[in-house]
Protein backbone atom coordinates (compact mmCIF):
# COMPACT_ATOMS: atom_id res chain seq x y z
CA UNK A 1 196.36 1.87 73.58
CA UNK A 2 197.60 4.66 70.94
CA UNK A 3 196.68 4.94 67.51
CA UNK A 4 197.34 7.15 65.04
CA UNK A 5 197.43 7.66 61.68
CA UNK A 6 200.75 9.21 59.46
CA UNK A 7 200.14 10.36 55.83
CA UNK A 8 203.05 10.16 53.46
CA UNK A 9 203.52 10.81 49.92
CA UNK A 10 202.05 7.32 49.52
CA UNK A 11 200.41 6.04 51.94
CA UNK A 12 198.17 6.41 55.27
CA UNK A 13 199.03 4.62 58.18
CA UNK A 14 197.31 3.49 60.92
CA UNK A 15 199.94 2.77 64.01
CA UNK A 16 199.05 1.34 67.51
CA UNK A 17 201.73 2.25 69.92
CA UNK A 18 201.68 -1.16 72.40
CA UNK A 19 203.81 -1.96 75.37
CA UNK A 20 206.62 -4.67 74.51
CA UNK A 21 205.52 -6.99 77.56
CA UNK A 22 201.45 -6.61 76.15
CA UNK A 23 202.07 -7.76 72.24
CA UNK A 24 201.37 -11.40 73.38
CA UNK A 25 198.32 -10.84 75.12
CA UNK A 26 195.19 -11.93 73.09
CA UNK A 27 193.39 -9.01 73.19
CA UNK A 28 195.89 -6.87 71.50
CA UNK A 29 195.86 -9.73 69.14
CA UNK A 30 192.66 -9.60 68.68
CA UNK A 31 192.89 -5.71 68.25
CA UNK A 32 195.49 -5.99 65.86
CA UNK A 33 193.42 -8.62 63.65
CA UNK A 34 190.59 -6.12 63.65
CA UNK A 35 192.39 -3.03 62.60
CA UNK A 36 194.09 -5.06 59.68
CA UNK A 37 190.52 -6.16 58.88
CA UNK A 38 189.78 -2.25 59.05
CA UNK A 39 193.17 -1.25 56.46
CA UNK A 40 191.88 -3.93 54.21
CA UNK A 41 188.51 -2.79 53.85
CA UNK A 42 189.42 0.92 54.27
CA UNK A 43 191.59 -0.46 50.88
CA UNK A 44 189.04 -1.88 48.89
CA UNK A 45 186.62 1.36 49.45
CA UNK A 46 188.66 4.05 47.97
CA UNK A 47 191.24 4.79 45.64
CA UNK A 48 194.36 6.34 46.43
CA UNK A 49 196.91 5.56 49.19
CA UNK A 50 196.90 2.46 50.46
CA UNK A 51 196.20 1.80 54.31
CA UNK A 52 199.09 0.08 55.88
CA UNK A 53 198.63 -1.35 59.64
CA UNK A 54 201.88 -1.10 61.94
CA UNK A 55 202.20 -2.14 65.42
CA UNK A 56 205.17 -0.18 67.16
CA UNK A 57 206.50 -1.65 70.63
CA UNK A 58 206.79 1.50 72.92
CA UNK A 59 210.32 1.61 73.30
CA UNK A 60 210.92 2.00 69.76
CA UNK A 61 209.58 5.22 69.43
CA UNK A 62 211.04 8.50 71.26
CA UNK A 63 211.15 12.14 70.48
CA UNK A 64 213.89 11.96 67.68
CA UNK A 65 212.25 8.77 66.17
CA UNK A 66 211.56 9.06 62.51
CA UNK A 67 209.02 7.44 60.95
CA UNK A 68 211.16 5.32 59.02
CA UNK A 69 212.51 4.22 62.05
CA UNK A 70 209.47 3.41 64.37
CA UNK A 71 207.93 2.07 61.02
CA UNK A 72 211.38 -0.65 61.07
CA UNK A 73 210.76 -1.49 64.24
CA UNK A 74 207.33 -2.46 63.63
CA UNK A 75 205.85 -6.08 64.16
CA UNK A 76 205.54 -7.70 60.68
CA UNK A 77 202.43 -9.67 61.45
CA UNK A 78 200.72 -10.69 63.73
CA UNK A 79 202.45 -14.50 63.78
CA UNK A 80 205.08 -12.17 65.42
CA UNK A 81 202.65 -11.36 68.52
CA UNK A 82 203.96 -13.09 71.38
């Protein structure tokens, strides 16, 4: 498991780099559910920049990867898991 967190102009994300063949196991699920829970309260606490959650299947990311691109490859929600 690989988080991290990107700050743009406008916003902070928090992105969990998972293996494509992993996304349908339910603990990643389960994972996922709790670091939206996190965004959303991390939201409600303080102003500013909004907290967006992104989960990024490995092979979308390399070393010339943009953040606009990982961030388009990124599972939608977490119906999408599986």
């Amino acid at each position: 498991m690989l988080f991290f967190i990107v700050e743009t102009g406008t916003n902070r994300y928090l992105i969990e780099v998972k293996a494509r063949n992993e996304l349908g196991d339910p603990g990643v699920k389960g994972k996922a559910q709790a670091a939206v829970e996190w965004c959303g309260a991390a939201n409600q606490k303080q102003g500013g920049k909004p907290w967006p959650y992104a989960v990024i299947p490995d092979d979308a990311v390399s070393e010339t990867s943009s953040l606009e691109h990982m961030l388009a490859q990124a599972i939608s929600s977490l119906s999408k898991l599986n």
